[in-house]
Protein backbone atom coordinates (compact mmCIF):
# COMPACT_ATOMS: atom_id res chain seq x y z
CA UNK A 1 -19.03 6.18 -12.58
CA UNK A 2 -21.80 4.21 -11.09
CA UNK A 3 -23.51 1.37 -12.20
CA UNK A 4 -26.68 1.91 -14.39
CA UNK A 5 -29.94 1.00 -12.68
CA UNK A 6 -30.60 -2.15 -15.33
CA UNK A 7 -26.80 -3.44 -14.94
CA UNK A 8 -27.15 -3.07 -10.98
CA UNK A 9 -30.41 -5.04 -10.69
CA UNK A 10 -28.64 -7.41 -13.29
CA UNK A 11 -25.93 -8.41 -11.22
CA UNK A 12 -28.29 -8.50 -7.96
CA UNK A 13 -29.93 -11.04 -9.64
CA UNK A 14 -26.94 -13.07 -10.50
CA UNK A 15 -25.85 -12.75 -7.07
CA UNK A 16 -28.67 -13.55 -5.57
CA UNK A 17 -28.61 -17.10 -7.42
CA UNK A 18 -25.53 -17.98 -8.88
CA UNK A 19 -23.15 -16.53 -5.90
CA UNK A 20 -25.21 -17.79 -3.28
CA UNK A 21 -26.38 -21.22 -4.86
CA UNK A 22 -21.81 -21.64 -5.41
CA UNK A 23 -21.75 -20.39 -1.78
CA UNK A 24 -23.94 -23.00 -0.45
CA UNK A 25 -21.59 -25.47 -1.98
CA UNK A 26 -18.08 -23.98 -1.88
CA UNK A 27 -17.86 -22.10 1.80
CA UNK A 28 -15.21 -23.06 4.19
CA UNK A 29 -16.44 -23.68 7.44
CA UNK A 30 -14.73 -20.97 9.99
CA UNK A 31 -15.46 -20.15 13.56
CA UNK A 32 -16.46 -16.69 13.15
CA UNK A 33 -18.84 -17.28 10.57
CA UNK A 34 -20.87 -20.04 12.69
CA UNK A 35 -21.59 -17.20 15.60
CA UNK A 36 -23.34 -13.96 15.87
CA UNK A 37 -21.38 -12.87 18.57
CA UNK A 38 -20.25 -9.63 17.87
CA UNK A 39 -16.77 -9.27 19.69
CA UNK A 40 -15.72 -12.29 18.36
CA UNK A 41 -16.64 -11.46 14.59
CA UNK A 42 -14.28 -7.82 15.63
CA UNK A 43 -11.67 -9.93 16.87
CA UNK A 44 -11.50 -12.08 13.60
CA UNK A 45 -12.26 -9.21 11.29
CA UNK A 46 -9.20 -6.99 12.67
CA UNK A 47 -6.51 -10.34 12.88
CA UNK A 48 -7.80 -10.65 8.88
CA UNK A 49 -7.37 -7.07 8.03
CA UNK A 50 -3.99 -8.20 7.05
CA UNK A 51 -3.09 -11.77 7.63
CA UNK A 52 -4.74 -14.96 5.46
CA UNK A 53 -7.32 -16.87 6.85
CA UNK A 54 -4.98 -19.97 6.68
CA UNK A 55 -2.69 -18.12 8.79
CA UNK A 56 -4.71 -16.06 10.76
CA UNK A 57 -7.28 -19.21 12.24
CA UNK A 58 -4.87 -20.41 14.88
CA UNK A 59 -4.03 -17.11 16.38
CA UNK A 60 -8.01 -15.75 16.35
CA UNK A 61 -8.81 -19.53 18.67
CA UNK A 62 -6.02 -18.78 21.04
CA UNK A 63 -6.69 -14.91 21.14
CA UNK A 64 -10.82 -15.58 22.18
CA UNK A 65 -9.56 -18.70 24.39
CA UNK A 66 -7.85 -16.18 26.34
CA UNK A 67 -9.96 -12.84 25.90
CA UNK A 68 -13.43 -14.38 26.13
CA UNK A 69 -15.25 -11.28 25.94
CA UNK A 70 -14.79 -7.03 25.78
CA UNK A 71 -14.45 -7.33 29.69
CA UNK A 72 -11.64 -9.92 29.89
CA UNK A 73 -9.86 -7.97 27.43
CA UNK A 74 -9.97 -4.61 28.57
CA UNK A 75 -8.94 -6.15 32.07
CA UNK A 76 -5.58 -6.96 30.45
CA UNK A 77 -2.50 -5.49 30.64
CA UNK A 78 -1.22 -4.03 26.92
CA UNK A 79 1.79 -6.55 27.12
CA UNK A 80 -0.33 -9.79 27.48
CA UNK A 81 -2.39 -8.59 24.50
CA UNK A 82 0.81 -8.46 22.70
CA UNK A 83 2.43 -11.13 23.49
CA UNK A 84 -0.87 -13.04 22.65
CA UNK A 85 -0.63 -11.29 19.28
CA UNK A 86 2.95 -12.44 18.56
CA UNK A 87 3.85 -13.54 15.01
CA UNK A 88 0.67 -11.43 13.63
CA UNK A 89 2.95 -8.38 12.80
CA UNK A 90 1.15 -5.05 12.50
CA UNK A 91 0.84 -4.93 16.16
CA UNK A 92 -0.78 -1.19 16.20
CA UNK A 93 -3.92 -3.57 15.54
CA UNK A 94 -3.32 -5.31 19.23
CA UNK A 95 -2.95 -1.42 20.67
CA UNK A 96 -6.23 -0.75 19.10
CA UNK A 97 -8.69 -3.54 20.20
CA UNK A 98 -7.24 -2.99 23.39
CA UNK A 99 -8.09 0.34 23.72
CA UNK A 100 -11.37 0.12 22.12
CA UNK A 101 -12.54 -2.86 24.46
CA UNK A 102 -11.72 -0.78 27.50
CA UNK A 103 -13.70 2.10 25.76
CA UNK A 104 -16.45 0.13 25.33
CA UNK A 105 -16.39 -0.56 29.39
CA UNK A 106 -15.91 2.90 30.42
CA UNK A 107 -18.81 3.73 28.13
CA UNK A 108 -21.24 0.54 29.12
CA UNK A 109 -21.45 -0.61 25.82
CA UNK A 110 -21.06 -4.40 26.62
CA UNK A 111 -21.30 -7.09 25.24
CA UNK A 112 -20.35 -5.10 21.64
CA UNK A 113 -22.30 -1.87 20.95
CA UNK A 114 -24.84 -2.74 18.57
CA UNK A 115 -25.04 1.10 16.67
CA UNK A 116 -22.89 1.75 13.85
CA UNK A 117 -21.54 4.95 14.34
CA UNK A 118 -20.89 3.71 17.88
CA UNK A 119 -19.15 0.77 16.24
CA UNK A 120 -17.11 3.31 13.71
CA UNK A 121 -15.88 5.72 16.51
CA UNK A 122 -13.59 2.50 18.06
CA UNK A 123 -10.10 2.79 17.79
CA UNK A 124 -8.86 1.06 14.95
CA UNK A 125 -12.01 0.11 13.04
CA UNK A 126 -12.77 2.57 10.04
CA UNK A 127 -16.09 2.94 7.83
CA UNK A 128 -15.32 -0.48 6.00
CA UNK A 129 -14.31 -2.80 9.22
CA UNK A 130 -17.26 -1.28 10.87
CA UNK A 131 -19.52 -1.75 8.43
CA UNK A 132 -18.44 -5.90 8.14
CA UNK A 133 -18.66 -6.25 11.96
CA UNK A 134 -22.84 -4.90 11.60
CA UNK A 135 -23.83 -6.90 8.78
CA UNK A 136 -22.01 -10.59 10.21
CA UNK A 137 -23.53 -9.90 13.90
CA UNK A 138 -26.63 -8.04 13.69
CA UNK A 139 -27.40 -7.95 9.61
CA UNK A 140 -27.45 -4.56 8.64
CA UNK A 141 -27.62 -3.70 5.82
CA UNK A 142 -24.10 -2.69 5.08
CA UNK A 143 -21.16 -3.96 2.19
CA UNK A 144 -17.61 -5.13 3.40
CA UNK A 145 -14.86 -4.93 1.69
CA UNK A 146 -11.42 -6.91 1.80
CA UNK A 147 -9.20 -7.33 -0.51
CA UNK A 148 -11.23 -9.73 -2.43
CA UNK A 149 -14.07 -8.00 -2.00
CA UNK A 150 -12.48 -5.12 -4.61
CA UNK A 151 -10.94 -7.53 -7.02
CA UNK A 152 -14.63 -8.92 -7.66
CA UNK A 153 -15.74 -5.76 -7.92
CA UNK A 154 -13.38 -4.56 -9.67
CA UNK A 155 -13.48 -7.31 -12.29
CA UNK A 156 -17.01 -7.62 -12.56
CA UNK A 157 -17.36 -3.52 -13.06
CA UNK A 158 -14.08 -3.87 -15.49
CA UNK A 159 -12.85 -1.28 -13.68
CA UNK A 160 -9.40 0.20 -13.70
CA UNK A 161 -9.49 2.95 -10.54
CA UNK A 162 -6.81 1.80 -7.86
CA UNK A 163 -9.19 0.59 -5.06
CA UNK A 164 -6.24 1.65 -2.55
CA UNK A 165 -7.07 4.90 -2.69
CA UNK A 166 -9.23 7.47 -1.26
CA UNK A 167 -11.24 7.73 -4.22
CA UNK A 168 -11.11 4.18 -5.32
CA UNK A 169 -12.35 3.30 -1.89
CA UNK A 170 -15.31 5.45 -1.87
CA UNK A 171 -16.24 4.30 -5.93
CA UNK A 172 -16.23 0.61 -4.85
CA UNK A 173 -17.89 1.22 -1.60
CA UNK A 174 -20.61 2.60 -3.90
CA UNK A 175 -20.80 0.12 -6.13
CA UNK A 176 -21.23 -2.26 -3.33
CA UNK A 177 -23.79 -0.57 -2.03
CA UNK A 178 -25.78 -1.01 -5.21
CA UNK A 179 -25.28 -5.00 -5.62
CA UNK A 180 -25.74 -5.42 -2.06
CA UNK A 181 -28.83 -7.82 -0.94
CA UNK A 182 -30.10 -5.24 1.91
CA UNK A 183 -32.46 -8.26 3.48
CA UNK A 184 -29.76 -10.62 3.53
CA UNK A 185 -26.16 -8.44 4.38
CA UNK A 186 -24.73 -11.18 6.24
CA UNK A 187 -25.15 -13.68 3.43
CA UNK A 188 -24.31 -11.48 0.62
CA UNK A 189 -21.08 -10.15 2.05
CA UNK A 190 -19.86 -13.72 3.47
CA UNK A 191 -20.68 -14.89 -0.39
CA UNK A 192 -18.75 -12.37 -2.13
CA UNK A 193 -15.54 -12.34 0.35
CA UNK A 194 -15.47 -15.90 -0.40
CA UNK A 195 -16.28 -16.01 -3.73
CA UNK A 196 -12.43 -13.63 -4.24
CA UNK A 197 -10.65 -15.54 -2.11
CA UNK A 198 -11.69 -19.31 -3.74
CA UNK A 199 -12.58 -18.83 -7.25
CA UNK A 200 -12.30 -15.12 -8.60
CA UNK A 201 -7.96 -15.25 -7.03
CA UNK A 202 -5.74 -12.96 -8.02
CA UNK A 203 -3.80 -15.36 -10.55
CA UNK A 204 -4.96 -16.82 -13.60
CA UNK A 205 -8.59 -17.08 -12.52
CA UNK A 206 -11.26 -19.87 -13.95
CA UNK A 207 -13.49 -17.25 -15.81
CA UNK A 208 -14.71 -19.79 -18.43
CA UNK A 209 -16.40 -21.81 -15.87
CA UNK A 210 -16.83 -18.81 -13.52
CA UNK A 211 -20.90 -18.76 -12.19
CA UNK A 212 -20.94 -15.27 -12.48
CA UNK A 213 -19.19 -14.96 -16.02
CA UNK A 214 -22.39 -13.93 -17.68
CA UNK A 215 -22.66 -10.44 -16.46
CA UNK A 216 -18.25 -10.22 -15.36
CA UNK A 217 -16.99 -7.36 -17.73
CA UNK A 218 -13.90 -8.51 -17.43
CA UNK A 219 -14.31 -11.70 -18.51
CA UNK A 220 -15.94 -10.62 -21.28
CA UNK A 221 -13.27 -8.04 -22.45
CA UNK A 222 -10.27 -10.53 -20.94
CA UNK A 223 -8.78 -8.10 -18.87
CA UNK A 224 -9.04 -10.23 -15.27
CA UNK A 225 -5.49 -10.82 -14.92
CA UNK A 226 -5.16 -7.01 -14.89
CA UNK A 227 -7.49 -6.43 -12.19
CA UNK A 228 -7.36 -5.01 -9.62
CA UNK A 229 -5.37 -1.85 -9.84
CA UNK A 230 -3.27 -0.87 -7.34
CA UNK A 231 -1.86 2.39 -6.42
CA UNK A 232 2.11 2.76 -7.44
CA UNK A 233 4.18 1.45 -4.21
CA UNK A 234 6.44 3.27 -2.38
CA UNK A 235 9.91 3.22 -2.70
CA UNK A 236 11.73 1.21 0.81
CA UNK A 237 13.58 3.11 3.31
CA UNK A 238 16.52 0.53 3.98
CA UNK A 239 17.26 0.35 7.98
CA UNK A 240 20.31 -1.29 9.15
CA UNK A 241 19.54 -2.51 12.91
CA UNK A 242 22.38 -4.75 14.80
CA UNK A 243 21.62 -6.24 17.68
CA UNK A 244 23.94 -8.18 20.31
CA UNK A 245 22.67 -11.32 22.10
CA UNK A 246 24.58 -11.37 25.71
CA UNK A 247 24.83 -14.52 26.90
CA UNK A 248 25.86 -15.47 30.56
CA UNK A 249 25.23 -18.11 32.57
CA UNK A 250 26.09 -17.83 36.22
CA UNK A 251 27.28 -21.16 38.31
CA UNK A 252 23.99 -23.13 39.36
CA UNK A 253 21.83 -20.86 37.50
CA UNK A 254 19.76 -20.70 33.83
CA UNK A 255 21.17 -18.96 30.81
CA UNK A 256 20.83 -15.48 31.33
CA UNK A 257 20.64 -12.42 28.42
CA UNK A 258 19.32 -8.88 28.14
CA UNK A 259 16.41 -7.56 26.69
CA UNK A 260 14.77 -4.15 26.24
CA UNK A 261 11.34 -2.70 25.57
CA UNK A 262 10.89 -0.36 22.12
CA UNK A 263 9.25 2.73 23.16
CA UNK A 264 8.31 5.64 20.75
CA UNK A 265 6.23 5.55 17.82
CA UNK A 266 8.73 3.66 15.57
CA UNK A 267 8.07 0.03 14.15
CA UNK A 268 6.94 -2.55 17.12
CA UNK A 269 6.14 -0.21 19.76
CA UNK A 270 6.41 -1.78 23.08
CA UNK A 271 7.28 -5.16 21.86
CA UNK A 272 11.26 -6.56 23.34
CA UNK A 273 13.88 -7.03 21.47
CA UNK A 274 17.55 -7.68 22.21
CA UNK A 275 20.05 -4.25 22.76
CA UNK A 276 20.06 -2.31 19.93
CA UNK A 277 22.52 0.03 17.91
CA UNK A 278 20.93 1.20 14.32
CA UNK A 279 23.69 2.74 12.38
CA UNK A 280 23.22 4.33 8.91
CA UNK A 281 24.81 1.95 6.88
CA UNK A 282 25.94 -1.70 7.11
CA UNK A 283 28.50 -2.24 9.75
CA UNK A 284 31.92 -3.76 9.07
CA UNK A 285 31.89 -8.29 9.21
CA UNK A 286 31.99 -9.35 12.74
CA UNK A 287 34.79 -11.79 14.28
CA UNK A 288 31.76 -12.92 16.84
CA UNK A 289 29.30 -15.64 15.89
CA UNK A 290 26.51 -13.76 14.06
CA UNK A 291 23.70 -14.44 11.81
CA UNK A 292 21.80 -11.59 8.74
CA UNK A 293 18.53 -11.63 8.80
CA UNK A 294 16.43 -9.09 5.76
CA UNK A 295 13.05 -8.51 7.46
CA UNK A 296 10.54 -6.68 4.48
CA UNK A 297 7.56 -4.22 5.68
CA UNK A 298 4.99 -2.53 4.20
CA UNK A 299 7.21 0.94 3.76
CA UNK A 300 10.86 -0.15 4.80
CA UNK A 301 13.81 -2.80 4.15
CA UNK A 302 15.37 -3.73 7.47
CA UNK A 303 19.20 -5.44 7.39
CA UNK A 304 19.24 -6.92 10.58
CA UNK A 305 22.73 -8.34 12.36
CA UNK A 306 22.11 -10.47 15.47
CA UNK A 307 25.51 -11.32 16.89
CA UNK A 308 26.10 -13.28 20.14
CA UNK A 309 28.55 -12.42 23.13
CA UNK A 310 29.02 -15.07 25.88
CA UNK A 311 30.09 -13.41 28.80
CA UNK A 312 31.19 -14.15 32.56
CA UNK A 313 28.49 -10.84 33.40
CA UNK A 314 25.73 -9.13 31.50
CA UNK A 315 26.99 -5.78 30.77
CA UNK A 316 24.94 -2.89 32.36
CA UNK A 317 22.99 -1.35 29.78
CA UNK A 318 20.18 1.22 30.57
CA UNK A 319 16.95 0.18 29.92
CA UNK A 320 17.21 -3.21 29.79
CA UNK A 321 16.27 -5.88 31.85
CA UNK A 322 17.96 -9.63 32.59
CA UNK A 323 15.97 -12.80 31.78
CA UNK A 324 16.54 -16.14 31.27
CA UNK A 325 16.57 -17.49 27.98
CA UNK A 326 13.83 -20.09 28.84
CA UNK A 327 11.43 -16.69 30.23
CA UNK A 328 11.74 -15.38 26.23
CA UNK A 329 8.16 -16.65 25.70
CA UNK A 330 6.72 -14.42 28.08
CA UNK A 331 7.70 -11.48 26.38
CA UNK A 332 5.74 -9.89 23.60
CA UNK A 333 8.65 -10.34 20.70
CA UNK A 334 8.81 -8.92 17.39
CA UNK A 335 8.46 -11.34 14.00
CA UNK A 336 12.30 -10.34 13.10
CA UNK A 337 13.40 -11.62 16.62
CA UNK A 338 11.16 -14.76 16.99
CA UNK A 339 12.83 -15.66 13.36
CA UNK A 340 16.42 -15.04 15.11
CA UNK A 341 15.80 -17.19 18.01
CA UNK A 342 14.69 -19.60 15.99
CA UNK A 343 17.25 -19.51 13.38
CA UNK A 344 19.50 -19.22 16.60
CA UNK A 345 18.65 -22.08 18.39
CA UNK A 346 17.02 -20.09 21.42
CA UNK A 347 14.39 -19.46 23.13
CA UNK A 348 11.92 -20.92 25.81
């Protein structure tokens, strides 16, 4: 149900003063929010899609330190993208802004193309990311929506749809539509992104001294902590993956081991990991030095078993390649095997 006409010019009103005036005040100072640059609010707006800011700054400055612009990027080969995106997990995002930055070569759309549905038909940027990326560079008059975008909304519109869902998508992306300052996009949508991640948080939020709890349904009918709604979660496949560590080091020579490249369209596609045997339940305890690891994604629960072998000669093991240990950091690694070496005592 969409807002009535007097509640939505209400809240436009509120917004328009209270938001902005706590905005002002309140707003952490971040890279992509002091440039108009276009690629670089892309870049920032894909790492955040599902990483923290806290978490997500230092990889965004060493990602646009290294890709400058759409051309330096699509000049790239997929694994340095990668490898660049290490630790971010979710790495289908890296495959994507690849892709799309060499699209937008082929089709001469440097430096970023400026159109919206030119900006939507990208790989890897959807109605919502596309419609952030043209109100931060160019103003347009369009909402975005994060995460704490939707619990705002959701809380001031006391609403109990699941906003993870198609319909609770579209309903919120409505309702933004109808609060949204159309001369101002860029400062309305930076406002209220901010606004849900620093005051209105998911946890026991301030709503007596909130500056918009005058027109907040929820905080009039105290139902905040149970906002938003999410959509029930999906029960964990459970994976059991074991993977040996060979390590050899010849006379006169580094520490050597064996790596391989994931192919397919399973979990960390093209990313290296050490050889691999996944078996369908836990294998038996291990005489050889070994570590467990539990590694949680969105959909699955992987059991991982690293267990080391030190060897006079690598074994020969088809599709994998011999490094030395102190070459692991050029290689595009997964989260679960970064966390190994480190836990390990490896690496570079």
């Amino acid at each position: 149900m969409n807002l009535s006409i007097k509640i939505a010019a209400k809240m436009r009103e509120i917004l328009q003063n209270q938001l902005y005036r706590w905005y002002a005040q309140n707003k952490r100072i971040l890279p992509w929010r002091e440039t108009s640059d276009a690629y670089r609010i892309w870049i920032s707006e894909i790492i955040l899609q599902q990483t923290r800011v806290e978490q997500g700054l230092p990889y965004y400055i060493r990602f646009v330190e290294r890709f400058e612009d759409v051309d330096s990027l699509a000049a790239a080969s997929e694994d340095e993208v990668l490898l660049y995106w290490q630790g971010l997990g979710y790495y289908s995002r890296a495959r994507n802004i690849h892709k799309a930055a060499q699209q937008i070569v082929a089709r001469g759309l440097q430096p970023f193309p400026t159109d919206f549905e030119d900006i939507r038909s990208l790989p890897g940027i959807g109605d919502y990311t596309a419609g952030a990326i043209a109100a931060f560079a160019y103003n347009q008059p369009y909402p975005a929506l994060d995460g704490n975008v939707y619990r705002v909304l959701s809380r001031l519109t006391n609403c109990a749809i699941a906003f993870d869902t198609t319909a609770g998508k579209k309903h919120f992306h409505k309702v933004a539509e109808e609060l949204l300052d159309h001369e101002n996009a860029r400062l309305f949508d930076s406002a209220i992104m901010e606004f849900g991640a620093l005051w209105c948080v998911p946890q026991s939020p301030d709503c007596v001294h909130c500056p918009l709890g005058s027109i907040c349904m929820a905080n009039a009918h105290h139902t905040a902590d149970l906002l938003p709604i999410r959509k029930p979660r999906p029960q964990l496949k459970d994976r059991y993956l074991n993977y040996s560590i060979y390590l050899c080091k010849p006379a006169g020579e580094e520490m050597q081991t064996l790596i391989h490249q994931r192919q397919g369209k399973d979990i960390w596609q093209h990313l290296w990991e050490f050889p691999l045997q996944e078996t369908e339940t836990e294998l038996a305890p291990s005489d050889q030095p070994h570590i467990e690891m539990l590694h949680v994604l969105s959909h699955q629960r992987l059991h991982a078993r690293f267990t080391i072998y030190k060897v006079s000669t690598l074994p020969e093991i088809e599709g994998c390649k011999r490094v030395n240990i102190s070459e692991l950091d050029d290689y595009a690694l997964s989260r679960l095997t970064l966390r190994a070496l480190e836990q390990l005592g490896l690496g570079g």
